[in-house]
N, C-alpha and C. Protein backbone atom coordinates (compact mmCIF):
# COMPACT_ATOMS: atom_id res chain seq x y z
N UNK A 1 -136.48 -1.62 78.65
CA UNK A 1 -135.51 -2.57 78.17
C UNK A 1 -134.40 -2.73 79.21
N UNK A 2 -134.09 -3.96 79.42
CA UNK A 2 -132.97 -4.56 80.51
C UNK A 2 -132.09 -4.26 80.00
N UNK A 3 -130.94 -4.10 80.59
CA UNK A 3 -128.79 -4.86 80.20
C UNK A 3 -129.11 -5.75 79.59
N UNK A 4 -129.10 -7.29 79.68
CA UNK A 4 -129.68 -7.85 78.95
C UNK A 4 -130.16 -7.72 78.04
N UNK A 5 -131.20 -7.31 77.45
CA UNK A 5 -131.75 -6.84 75.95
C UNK A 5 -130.95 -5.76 75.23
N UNK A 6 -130.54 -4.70 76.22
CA UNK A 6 -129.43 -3.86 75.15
C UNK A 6 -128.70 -4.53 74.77
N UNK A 7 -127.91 -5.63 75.49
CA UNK A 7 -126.56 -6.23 75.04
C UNK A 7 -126.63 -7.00 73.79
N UNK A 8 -127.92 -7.77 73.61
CA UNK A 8 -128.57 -8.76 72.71
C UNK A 8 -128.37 -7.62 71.32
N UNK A 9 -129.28 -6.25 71.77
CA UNK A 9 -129.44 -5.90 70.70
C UNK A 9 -128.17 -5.44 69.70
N UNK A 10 -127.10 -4.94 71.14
CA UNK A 10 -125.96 -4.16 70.48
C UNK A 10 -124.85 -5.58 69.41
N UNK A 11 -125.05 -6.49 70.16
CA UNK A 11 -124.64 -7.63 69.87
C UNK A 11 -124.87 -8.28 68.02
N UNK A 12 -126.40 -7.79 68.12
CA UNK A 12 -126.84 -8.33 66.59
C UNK A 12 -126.50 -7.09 65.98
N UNK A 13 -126.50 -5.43 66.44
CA UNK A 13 -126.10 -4.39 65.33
C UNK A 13 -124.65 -4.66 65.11
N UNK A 14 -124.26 -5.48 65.76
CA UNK A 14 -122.80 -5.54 65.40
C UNK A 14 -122.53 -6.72 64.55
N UNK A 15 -122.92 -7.55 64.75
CA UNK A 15 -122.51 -8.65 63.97
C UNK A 15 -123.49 -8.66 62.46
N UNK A 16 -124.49 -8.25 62.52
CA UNK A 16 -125.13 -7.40 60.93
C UNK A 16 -123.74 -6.29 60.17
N UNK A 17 -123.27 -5.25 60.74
CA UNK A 17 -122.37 -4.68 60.28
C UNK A 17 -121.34 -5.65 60.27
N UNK A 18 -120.73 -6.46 60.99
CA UNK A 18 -119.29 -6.85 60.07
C UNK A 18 -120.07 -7.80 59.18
N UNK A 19 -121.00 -8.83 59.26
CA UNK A 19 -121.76 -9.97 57.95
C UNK A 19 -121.50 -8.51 56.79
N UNK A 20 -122.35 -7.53 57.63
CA UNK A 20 -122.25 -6.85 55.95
C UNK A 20 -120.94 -6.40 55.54
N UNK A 21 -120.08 -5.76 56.44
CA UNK A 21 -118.73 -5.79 55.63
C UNK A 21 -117.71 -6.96 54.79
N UNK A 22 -117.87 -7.86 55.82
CA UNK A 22 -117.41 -9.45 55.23
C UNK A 22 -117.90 -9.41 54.07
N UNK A 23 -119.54 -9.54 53.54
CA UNK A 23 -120.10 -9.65 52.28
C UNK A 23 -119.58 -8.79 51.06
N UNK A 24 -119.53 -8.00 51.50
CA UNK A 24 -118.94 -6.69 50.87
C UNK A 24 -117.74 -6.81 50.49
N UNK A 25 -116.38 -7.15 51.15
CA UNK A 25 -115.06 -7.34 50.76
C UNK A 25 -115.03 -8.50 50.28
N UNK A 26 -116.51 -9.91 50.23
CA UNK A 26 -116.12 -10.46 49.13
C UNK A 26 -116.62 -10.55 48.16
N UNK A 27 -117.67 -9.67 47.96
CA UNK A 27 -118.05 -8.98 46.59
C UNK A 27 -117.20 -8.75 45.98
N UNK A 28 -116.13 -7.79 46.12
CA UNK A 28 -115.28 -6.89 45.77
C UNK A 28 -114.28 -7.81 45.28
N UNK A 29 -113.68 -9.13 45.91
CA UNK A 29 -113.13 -9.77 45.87
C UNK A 29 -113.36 -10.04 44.13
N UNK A 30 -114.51 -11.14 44.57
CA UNK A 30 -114.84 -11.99 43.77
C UNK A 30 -114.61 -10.67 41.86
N UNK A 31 -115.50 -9.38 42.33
CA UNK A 31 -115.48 -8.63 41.20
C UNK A 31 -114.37 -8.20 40.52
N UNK A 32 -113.11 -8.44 41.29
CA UNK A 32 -111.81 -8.11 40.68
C UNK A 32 -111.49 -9.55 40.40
N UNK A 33 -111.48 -10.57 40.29
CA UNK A 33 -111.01 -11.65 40.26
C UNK A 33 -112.20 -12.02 38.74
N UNK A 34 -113.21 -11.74 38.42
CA UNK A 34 -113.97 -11.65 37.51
C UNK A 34 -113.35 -10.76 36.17
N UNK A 35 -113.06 -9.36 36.45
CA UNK A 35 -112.32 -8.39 35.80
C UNK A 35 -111.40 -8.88 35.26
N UNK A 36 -110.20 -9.75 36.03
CA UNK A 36 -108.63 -9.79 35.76
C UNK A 36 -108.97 -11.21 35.11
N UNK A 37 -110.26 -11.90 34.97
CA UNK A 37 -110.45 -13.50 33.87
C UNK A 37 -110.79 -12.53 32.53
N UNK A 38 -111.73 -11.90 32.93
CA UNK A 38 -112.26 -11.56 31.62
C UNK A 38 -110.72 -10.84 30.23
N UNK A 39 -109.96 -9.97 31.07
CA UNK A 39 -108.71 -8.86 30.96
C UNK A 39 -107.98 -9.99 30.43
N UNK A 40 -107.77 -11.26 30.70
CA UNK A 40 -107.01 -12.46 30.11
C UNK A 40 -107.69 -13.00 28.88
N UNK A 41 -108.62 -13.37 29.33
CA UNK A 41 -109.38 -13.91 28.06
C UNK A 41 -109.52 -12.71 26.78
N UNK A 42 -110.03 -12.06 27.20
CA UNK A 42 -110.04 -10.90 25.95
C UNK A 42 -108.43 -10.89 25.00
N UNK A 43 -107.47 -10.64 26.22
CA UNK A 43 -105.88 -10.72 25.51
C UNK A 43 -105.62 -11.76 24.69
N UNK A 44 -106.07 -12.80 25.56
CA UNK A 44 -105.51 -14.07 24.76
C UNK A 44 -106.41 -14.27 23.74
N UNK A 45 -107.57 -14.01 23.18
CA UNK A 45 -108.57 -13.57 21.94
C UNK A 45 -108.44 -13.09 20.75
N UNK A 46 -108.11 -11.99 21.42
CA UNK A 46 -106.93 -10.78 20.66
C UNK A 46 -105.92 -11.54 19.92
N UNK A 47 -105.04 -11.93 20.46
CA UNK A 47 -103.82 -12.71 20.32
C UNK A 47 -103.72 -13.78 19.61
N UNK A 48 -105.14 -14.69 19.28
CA UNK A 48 -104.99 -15.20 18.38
C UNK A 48 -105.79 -14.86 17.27
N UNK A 49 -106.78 -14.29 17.27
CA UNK A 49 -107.69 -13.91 15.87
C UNK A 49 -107.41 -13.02 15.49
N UNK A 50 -106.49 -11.83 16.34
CA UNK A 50 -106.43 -10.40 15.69
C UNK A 50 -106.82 -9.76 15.90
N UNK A 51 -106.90 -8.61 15.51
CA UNK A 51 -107.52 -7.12 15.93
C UNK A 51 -108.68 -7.03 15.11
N UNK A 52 -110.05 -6.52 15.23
CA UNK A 52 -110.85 -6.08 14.08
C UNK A 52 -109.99 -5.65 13.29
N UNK A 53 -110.08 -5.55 11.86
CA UNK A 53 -109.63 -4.46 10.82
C UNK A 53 -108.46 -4.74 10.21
N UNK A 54 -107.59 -5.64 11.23
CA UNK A 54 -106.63 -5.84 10.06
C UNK A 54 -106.33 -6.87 9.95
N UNK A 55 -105.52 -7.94 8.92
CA UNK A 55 -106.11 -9.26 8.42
C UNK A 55 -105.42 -10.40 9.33
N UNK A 56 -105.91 -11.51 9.22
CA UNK A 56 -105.60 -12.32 10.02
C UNK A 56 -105.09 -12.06 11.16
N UNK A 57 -104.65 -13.28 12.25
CA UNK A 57 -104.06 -13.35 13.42
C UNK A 57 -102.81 -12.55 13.51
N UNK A 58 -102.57 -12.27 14.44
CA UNK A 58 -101.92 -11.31 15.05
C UNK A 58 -99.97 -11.42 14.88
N UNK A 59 -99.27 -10.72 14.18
CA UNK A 59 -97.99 -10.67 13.82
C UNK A 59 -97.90 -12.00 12.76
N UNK A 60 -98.60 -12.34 12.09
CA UNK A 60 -98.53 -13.49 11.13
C UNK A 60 -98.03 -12.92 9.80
N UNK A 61 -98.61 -11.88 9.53
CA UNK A 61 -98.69 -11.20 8.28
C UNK A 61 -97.52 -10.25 8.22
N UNK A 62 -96.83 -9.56 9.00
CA UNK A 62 -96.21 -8.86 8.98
C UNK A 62 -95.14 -9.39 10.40
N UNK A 63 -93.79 -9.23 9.68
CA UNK A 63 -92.38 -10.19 9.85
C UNK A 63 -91.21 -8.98 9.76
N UNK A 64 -90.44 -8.78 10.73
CA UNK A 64 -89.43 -8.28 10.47
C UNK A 64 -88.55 -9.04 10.02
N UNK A 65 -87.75 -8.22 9.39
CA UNK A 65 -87.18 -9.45 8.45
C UNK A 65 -85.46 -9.06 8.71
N UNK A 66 -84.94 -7.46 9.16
CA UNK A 66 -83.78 -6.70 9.16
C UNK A 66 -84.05 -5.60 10.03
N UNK A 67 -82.82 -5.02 10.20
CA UNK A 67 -83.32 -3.67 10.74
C UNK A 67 -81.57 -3.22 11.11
N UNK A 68 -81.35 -2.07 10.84
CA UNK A 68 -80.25 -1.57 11.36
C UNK A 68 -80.40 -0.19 11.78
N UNK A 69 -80.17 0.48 13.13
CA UNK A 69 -80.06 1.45 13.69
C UNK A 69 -78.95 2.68 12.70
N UNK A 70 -79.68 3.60 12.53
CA UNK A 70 -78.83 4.55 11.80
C UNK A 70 -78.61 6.07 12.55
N UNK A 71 -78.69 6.37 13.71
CA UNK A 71 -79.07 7.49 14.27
C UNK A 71 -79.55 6.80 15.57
N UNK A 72 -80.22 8.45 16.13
CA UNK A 72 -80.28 8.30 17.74
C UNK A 72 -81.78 7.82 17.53
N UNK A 73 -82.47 8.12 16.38
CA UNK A 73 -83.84 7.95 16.47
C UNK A 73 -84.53 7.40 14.72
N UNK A 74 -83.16 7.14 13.81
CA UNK A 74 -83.12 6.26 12.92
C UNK A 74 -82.75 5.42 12.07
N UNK A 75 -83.63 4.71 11.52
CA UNK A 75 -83.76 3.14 11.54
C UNK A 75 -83.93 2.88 10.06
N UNK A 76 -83.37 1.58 9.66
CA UNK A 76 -83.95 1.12 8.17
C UNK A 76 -84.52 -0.07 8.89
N UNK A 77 -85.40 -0.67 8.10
CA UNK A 77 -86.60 -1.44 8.55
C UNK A 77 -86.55 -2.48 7.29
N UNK A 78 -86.73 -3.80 7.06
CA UNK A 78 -87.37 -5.05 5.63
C UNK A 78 -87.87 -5.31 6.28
N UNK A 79 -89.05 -5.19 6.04
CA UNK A 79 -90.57 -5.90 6.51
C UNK A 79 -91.00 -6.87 5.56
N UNK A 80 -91.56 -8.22 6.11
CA UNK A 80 -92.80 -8.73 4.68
C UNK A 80 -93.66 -8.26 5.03
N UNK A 81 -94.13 -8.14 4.33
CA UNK A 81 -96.27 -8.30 4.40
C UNK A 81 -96.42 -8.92 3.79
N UNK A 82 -97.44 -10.18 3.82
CA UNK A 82 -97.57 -11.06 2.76
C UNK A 82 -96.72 -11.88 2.07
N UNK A 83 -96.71 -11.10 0.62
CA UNK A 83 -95.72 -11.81 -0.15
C UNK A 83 -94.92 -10.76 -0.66
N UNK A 84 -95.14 -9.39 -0.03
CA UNK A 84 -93.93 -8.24 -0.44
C UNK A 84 -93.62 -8.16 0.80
N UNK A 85 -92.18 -7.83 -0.08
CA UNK A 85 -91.02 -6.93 0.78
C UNK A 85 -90.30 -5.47 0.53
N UNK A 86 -90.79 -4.58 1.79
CA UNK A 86 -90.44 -3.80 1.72
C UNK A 86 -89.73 -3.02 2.74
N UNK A 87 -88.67 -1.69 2.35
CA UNK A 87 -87.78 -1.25 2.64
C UNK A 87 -88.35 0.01 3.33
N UNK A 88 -88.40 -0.14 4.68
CA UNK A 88 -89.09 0.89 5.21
C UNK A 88 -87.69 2.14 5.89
N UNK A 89 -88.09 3.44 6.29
CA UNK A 89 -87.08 4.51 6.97
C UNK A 89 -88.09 4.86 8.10
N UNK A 90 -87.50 4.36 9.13
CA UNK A 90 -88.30 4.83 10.09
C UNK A 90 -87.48 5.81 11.10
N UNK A 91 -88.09 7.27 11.15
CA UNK A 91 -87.38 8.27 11.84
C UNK A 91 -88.94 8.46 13.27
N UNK A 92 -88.33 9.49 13.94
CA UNK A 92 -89.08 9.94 15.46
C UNK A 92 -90.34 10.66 14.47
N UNK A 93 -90.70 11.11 13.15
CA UNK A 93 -91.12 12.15 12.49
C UNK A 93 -92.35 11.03 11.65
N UNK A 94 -91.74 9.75 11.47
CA UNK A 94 -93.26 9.01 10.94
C UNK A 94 -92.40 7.77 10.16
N UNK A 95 -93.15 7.33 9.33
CA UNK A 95 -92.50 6.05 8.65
C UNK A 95 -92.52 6.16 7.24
N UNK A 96 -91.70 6.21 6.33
CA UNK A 96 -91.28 6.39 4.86
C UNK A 96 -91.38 4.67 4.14
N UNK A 97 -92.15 4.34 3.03
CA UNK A 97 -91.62 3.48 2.27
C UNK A 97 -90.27 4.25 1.37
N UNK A 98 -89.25 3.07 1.32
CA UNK A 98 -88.04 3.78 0.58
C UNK A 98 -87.94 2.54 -0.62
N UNK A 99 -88.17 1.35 -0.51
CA UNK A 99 -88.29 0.71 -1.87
C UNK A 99 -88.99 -0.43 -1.51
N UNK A 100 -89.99 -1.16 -3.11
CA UNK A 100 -90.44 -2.42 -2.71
C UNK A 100 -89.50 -3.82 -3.16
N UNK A 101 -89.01 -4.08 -3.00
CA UNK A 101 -87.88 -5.30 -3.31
C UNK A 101 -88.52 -6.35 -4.72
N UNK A 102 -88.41 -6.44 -5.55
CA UNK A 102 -88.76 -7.46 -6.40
C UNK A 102 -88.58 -8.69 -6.07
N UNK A 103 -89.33 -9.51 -6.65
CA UNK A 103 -89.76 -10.85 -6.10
C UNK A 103 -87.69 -11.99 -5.84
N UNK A 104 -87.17 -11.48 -6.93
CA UNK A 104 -85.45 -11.99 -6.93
C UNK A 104 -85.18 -11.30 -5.63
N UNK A 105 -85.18 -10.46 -5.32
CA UNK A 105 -84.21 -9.94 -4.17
C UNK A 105 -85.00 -10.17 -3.26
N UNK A 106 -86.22 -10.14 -2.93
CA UNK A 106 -86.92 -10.80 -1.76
C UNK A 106 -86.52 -12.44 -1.44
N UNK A 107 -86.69 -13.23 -2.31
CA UNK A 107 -86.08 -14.16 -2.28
C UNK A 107 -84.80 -14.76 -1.71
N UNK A 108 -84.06 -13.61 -2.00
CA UNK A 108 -82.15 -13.66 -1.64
C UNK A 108 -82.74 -13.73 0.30
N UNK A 109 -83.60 -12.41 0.78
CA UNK A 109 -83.68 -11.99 2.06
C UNK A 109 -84.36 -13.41 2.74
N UNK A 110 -85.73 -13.88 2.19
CA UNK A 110 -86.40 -15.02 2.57
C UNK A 110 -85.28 -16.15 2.79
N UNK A 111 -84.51 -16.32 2.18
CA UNK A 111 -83.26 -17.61 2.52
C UNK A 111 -82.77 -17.61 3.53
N UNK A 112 -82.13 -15.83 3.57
CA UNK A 112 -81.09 -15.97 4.50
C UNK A 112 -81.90 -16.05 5.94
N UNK A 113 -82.89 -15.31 5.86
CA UNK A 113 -83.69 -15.20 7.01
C UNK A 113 -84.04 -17.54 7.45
N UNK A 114 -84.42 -18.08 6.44
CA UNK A 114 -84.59 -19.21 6.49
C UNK A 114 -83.31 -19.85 7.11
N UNK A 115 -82.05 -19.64 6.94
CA UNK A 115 -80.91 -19.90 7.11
C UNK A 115 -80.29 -20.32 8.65
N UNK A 116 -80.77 -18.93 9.01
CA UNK A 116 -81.04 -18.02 10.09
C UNK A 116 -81.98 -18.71 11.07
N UNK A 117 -82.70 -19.15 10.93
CA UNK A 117 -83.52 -19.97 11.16
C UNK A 117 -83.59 -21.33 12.21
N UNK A 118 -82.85 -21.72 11.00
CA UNK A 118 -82.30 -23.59 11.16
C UNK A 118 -81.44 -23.46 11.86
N UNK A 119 -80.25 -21.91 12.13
CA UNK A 119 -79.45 -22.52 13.03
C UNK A 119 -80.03 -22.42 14.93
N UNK A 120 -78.95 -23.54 15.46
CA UNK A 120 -79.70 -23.45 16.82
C UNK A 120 -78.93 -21.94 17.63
N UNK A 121 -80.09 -22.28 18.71
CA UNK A 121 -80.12 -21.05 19.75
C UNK A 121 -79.35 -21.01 20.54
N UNK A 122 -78.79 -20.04 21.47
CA UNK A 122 -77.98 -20.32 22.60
C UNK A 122 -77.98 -20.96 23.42
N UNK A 123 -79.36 -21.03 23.61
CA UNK A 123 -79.48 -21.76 24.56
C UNK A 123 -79.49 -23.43 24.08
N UNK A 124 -79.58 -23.96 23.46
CA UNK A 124 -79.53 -25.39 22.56
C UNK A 124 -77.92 -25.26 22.48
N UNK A 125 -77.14 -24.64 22.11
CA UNK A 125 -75.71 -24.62 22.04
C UNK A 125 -75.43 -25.41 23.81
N UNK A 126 -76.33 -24.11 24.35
CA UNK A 126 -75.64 -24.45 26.03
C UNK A 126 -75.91 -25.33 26.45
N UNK A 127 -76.86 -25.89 26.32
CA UNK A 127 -77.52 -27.12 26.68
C UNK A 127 -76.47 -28.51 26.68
N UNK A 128 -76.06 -28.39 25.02
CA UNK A 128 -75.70 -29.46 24.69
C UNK A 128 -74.34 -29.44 24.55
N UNK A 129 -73.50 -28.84 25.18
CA UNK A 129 -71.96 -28.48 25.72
C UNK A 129 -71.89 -28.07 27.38
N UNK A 130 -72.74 -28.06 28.13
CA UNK A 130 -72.31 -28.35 29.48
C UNK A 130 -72.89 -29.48 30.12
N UNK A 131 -71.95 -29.96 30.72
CA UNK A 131 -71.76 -31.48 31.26
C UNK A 131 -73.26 -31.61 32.28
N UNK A 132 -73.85 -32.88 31.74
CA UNK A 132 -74.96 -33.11 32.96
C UNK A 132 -74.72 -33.46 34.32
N UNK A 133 -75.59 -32.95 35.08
CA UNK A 133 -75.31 -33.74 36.65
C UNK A 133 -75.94 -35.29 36.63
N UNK A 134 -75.25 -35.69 37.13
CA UNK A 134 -75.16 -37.59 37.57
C UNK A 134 -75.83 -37.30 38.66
């Protein structure tokens, strides 16, 4: 074998190894870019039908409704679920029902929360009290 023919040959072992590395980093490519669609789609799935096991779409059913900090690590909690309301104690140690509200006093909370509601946001306040640019 000539200079010539070694060079040929060293020439194609080389350019076979980077084709195959090239191929390779965009395998890899492509396989993380596959991963991080699927990792979206699954979330956003999730997000609207729910979790197996528990009912309907996702934060529909269950609404905070109150909450006031009582401690370094507890909390009173009005939750709905559904069409009850209840008075949860939530400490670092687990979560307590403390009362279920009757349909009158749920009612009183559903308003104000409704109330609460209708009024606008800060940002709609800000909006519509600082002067536009011309």
């Amino acid at each position: 074998m000539g200079v010539p023919a070694q060079a040929f040959a060293l020439r194609q072992a080389f350019s076979r190894g980077v084709g195959g590395s090239v191929a390779s980093l965009v395998g890899m490519l492509l396989t993380t870019v596959a991963v991080l669609a699927l990792a979206y789609w699954v979330t956003r799935w999730i997000a609207q039908r729910g979790t197996p096991g528990l009912p309907g779409p996702a934060g529909q059913d269950l609404k905070v409704l109150w909450q006031v900090s009582l401690g370094k690590a507890e909390r009173l909690v009005l939750v709905r679920l559904d069409q009850r309301c209840l008075l949860l104690g939530v400490t670092s140690g687990g979560i307590s029902l403390l009362a279920e509200l009757t349909e009158e006093e749920a009612a009183k909370w559903l308003q104000k929360r409704e109330e609460i509601a209708r009024q606008p946001s800060f940002l709609e306040v800000l909006r519509d009290n600082l002067p536009k640019k011309k």
